[in-house]
Protein backbone atom coordinates (compact mmCIF):
# COMPACT_ATOMS: atom_id res chain seq x y z
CA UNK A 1 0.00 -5.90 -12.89
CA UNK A 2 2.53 -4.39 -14.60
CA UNK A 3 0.23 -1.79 -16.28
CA UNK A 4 -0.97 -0.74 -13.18
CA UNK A 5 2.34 0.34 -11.97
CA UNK A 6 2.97 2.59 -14.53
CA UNK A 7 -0.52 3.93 -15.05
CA UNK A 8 -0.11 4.90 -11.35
CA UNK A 9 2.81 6.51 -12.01
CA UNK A 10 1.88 8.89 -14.76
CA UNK A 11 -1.43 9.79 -12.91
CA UNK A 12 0.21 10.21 -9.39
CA UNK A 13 2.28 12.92 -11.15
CA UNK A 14 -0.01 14.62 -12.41
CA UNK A 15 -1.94 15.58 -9.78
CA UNK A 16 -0.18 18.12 -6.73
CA UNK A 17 -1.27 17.62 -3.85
CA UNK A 18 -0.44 14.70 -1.24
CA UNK A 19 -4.25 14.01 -0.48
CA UNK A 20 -5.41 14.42 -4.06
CA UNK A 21 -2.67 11.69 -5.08
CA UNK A 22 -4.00 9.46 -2.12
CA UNK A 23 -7.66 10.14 -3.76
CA UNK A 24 -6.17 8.79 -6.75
CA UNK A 25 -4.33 6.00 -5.65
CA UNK A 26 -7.28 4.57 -4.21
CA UNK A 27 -9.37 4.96 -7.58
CA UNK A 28 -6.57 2.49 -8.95
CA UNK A 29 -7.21 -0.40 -6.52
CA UNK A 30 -8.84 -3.10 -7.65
CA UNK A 31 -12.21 -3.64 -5.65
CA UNK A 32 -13.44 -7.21 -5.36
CA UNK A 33 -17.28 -6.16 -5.02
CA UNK A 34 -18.83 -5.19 -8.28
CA UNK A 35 -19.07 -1.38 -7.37
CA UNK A 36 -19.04 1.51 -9.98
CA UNK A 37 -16.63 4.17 -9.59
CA UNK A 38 -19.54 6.53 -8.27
CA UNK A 39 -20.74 3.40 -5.99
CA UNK A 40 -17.05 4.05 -4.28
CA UNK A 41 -17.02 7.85 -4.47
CA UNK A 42 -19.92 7.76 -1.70
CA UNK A 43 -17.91 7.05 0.90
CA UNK A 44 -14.53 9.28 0.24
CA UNK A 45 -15.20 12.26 3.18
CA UNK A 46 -11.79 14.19 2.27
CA UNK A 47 -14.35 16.50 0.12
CA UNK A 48 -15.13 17.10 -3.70
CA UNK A 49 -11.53 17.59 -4.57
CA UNK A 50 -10.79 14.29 -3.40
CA UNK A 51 -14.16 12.35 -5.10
CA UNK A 52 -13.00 14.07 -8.55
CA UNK A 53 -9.62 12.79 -8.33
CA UNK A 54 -11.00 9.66 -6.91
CA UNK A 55 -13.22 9.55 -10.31
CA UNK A 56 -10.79 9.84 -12.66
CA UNK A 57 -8.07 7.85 -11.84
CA UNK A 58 -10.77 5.14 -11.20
CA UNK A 59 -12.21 5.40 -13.93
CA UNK A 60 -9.07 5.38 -16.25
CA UNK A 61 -8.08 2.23 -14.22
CA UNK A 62 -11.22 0.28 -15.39
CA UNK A 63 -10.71 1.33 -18.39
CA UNK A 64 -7.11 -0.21 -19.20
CA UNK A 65 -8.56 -2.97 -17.33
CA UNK A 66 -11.45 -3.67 -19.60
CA UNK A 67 -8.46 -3.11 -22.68
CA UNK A 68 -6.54 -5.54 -21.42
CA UNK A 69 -9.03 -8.21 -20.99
CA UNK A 70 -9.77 -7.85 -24.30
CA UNK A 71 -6.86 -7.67 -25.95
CA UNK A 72 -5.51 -11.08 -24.02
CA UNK A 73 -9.19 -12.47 -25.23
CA UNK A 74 -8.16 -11.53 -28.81
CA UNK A 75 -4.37 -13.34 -27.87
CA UNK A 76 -6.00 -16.58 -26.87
CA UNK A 77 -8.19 -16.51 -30.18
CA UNK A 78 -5.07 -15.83 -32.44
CA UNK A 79 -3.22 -18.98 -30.61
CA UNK A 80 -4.65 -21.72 -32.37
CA UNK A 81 -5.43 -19.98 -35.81
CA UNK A 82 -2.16 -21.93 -37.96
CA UNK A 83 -3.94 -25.22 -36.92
CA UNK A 84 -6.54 -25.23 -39.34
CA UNK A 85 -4.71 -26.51 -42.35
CA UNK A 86 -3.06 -29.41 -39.97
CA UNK A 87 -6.71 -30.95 -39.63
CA UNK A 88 -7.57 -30.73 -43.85
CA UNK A 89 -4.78 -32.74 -44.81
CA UNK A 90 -5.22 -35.91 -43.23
């Protein structure tokens, strides 16, 4: 995902610290288990610093995640709309 890259990119840089940019990266993976952000957070034992940045960046990642599911649902609808008027004039 090419969105992913660069969402990593501008979040890894913001934050200063090695560990806190591990926490982070982490947050960004994609988990296959339905687990919530928080769900995850349990089991992070580098401390609260590393939860919070854990948090964020996870939750910013399901966020453009959710976005771009729906605006590639909204692509697929727009697809077919100029076929309409194809059908009416036979």
């Amino acid at each position: 995902m090419i969105f992913k890259c660069k969402l990593y990119k501008k979040l890894e840089f913001s934050e200063k610290e090695k560990l806190l940019r591990r926490c982070c990266r982490d947050g960004l993976r994609g988990v296959l288990m339905p687990y919530s952000c928080e769900q995850r957070a349990q089991y992070i034992t580098e401390g609260p610093e590393c939860v919070k940045s854990f948090l964020k960046c996870c939750k910013i990642y399901k966020e453009q995640v959710i976005s771009q599911s729906l605006d590639e649902l909204d692509l697929g609808r727009n697809r077919g709309s100029g076929s309409s008027s194809d059908i009416s004039g036979k």
